[in-house]
N, C-alpha and C. Protein backbone atom coordinates (compact mmCIF):
# COMPACT_ATOMS: atom_id res chain seq x y z
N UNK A 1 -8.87 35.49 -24.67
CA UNK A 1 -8.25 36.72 -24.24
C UNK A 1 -8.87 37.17 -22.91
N UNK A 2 -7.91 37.51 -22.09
CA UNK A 2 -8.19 38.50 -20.88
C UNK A 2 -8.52 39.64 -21.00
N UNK A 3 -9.57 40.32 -19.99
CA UNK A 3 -9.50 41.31 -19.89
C UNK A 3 -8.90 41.94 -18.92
N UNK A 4 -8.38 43.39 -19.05
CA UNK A 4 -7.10 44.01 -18.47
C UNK A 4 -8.34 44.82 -17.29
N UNK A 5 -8.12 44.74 -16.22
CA UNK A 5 -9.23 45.78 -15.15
C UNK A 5 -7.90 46.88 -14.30
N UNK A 6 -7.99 48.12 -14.33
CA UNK A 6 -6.61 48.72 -13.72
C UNK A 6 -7.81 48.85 -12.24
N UNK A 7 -6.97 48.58 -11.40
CA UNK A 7 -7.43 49.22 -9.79
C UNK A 7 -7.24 50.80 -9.63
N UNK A 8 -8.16 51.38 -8.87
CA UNK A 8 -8.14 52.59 -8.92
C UNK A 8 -6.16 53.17 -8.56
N UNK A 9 -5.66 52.65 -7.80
CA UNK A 9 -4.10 52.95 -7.61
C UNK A 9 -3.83 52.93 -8.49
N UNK A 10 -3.74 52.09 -9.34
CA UNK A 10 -2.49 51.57 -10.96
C UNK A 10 -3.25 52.41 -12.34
N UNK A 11 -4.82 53.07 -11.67
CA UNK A 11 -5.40 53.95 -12.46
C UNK A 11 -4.57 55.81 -12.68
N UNK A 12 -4.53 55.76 -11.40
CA UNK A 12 -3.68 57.11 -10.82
C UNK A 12 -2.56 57.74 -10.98
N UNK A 13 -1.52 56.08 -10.90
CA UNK A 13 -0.44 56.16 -11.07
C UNK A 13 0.01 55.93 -12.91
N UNK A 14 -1.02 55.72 -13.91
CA UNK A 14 -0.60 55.81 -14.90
C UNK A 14 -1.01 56.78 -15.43
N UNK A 15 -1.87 57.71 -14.77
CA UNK A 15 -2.30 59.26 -15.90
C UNK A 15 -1.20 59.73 -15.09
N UNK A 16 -0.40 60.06 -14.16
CA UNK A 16 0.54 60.47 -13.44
C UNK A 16 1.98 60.36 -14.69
N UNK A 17 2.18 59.01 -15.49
CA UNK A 17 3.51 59.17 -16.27
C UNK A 17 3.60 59.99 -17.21
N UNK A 18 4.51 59.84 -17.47
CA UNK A 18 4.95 60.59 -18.83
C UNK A 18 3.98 59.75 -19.96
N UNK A 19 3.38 60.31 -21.08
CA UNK A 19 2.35 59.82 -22.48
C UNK A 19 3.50 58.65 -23.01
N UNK A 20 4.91 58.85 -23.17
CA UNK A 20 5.58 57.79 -24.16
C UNK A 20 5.02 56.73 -23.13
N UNK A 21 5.56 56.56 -21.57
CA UNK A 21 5.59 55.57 -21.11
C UNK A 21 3.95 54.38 -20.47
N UNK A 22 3.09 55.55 -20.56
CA UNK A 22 1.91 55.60 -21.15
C UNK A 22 1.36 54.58 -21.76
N UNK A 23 1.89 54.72 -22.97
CA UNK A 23 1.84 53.96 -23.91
C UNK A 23 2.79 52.76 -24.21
N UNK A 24 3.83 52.40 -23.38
CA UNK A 24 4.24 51.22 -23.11
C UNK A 24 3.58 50.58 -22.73
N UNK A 25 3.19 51.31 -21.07
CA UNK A 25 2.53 50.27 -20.19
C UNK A 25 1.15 49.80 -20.79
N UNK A 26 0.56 50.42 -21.58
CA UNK A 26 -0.69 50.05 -22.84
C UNK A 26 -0.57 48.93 -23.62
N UNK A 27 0.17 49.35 -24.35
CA UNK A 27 0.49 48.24 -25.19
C UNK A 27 1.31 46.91 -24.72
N UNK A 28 2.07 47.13 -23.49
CA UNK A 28 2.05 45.89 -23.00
C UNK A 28 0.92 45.05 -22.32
N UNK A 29 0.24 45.94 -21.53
CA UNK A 29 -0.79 45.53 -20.66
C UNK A 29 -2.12 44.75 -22.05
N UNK A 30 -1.93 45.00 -23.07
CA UNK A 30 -2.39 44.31 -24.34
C UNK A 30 -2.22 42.88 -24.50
N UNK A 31 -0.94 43.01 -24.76
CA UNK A 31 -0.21 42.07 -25.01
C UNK A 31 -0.10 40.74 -23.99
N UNK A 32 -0.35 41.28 -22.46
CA UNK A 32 -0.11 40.42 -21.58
C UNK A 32 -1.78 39.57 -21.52
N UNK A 33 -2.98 40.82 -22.28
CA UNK A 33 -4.12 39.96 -22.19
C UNK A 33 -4.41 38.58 -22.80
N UNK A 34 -3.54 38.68 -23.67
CA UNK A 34 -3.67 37.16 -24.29
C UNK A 34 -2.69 36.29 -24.02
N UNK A 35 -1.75 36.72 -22.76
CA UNK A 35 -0.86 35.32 -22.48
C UNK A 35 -0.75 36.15 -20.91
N UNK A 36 -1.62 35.74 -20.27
CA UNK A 36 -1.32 36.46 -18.79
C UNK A 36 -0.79 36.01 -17.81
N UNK A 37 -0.08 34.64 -18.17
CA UNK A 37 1.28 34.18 -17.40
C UNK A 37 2.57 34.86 -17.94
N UNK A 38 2.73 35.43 -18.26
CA UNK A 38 3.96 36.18 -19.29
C UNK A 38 4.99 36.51 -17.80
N UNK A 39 3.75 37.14 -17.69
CA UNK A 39 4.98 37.22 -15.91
C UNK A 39 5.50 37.16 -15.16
N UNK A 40 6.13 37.90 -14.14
CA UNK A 40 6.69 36.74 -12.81
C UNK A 40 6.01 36.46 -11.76
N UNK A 41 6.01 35.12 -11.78
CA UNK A 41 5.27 35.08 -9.97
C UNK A 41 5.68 35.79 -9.05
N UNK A 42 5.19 36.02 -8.17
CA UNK A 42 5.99 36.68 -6.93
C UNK A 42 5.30 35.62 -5.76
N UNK A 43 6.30 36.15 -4.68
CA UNK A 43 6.42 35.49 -3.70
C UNK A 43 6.61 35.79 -2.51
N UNK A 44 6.65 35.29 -1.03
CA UNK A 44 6.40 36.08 -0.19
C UNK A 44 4.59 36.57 0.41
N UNK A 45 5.12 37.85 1.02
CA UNK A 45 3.74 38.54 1.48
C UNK A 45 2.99 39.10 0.34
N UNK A 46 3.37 39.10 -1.44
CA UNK A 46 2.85 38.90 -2.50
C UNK A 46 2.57 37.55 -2.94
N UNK A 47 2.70 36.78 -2.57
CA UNK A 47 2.22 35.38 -3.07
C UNK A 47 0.38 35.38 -3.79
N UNK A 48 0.13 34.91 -5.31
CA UNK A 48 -0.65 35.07 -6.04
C UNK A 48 -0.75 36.04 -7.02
N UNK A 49 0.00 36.62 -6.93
CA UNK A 49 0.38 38.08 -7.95
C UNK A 49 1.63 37.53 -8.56
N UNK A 50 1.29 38.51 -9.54
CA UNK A 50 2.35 38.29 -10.61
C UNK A 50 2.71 39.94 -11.09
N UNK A 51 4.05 39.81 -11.42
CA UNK A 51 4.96 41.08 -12.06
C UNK A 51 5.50 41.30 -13.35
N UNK A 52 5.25 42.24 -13.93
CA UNK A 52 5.41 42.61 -15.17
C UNK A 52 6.21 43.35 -15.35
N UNK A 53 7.66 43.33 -16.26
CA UNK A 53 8.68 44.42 -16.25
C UNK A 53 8.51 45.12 -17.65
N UNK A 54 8.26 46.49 -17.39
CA UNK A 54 8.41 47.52 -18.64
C UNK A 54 9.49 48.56 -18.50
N UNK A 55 10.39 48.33 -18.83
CA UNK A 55 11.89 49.53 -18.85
C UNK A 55 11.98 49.12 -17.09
N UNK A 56 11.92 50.48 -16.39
CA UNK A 56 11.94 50.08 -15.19
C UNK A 56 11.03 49.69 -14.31
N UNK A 57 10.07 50.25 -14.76
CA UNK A 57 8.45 49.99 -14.48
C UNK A 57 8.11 49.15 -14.21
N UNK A 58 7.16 48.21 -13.11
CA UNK A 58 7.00 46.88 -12.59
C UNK A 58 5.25 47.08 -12.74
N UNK A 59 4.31 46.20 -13.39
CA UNK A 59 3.28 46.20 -13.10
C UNK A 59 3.01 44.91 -12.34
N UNK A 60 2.09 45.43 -11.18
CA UNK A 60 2.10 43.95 -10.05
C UNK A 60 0.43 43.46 -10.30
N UNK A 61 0.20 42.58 -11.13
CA UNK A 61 -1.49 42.08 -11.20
C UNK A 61 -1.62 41.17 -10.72
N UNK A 62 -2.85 40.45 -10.93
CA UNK A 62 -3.76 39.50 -10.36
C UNK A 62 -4.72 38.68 -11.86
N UNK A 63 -3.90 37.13 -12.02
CA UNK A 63 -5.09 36.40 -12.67
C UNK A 63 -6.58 35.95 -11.91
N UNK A 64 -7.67 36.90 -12.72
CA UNK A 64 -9.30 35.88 -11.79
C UNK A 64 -9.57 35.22 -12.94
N UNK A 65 -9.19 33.83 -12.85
CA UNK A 65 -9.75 33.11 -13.99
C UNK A 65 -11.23 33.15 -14.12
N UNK A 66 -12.16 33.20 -13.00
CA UNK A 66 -13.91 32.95 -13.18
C UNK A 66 -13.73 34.22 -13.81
N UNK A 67 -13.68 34.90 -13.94
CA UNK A 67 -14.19 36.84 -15.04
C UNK A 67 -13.15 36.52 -16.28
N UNK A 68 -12.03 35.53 -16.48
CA UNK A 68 -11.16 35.74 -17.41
C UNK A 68 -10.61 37.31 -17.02
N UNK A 69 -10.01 37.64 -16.38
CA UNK A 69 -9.58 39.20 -16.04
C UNK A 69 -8.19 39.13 -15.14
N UNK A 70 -7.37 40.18 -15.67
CA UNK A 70 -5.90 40.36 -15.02
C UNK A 70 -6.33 41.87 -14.20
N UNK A 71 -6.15 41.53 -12.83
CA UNK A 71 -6.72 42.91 -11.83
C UNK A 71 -5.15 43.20 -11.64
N UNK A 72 -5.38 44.87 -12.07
CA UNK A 72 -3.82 45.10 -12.39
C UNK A 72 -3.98 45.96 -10.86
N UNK A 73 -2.67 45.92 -10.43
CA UNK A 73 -2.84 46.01 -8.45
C UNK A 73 -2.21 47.26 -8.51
N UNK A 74 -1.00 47.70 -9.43
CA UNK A 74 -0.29 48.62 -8.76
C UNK A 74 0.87 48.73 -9.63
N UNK A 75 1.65 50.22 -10.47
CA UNK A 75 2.38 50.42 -11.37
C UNK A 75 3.42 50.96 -10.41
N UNK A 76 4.46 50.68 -10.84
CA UNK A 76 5.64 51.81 -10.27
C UNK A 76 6.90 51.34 -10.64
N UNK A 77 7.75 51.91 -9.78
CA UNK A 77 9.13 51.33 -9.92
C UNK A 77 9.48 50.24 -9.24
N UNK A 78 10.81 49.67 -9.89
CA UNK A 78 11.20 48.38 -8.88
C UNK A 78 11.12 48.80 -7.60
N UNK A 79 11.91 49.72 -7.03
CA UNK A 79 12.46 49.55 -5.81
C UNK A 79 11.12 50.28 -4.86
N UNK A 80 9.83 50.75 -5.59
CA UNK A 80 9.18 51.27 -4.66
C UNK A 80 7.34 50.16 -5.03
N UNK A 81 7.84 49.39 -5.70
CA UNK A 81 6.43 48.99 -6.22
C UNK A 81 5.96 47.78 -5.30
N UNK A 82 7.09 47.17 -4.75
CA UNK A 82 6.52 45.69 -4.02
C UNK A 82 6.44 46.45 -2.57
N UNK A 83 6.79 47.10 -1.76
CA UNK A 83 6.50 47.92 -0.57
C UNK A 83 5.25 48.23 -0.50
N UNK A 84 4.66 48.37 -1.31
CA UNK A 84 3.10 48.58 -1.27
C UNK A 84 2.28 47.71 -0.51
């Protein structure tokens, strides 16, 4: 199992949601620790990151295999989350 590390951004932006969705992005971000390819690659000027879809919600992380750890980069929406 991975461990989940939030970056101070994707820290900010999740006490910022609403508690239900909260707790999506929780319990997915769980779930993704023990299979942390689950996601999509991305590509482009994101190349090495990977994307996670919750409802509309995109979480954009990072596998560091030497720590075993998914560095979670940045929560948001589709259309405003890869602009970052």
């Amino acid at each position: 199992m991975y461990k989940v590390v939030l970056g101070k951004d994707a820290a900010r932006t999740l006490e910022k949601l609403p508690v239900k969705m909260q707790r999506r992005i929780i319990s997915a971000l769980g779930r993704l620790s023990a299979n942390p390819l689950k996601g999509k690659r991305l590509r482009g000027g994101l190349e090495g990151l990977f994307s996670l879809r919750i409802g509309e919600m995109r979480v954009v992380y990072e596998i560091d295999s030497a720590r075993q750890a998914i560095v979670v980069h940045g929560i948001g929406s589709r259309g405003d989350i890869y602009k970052k």
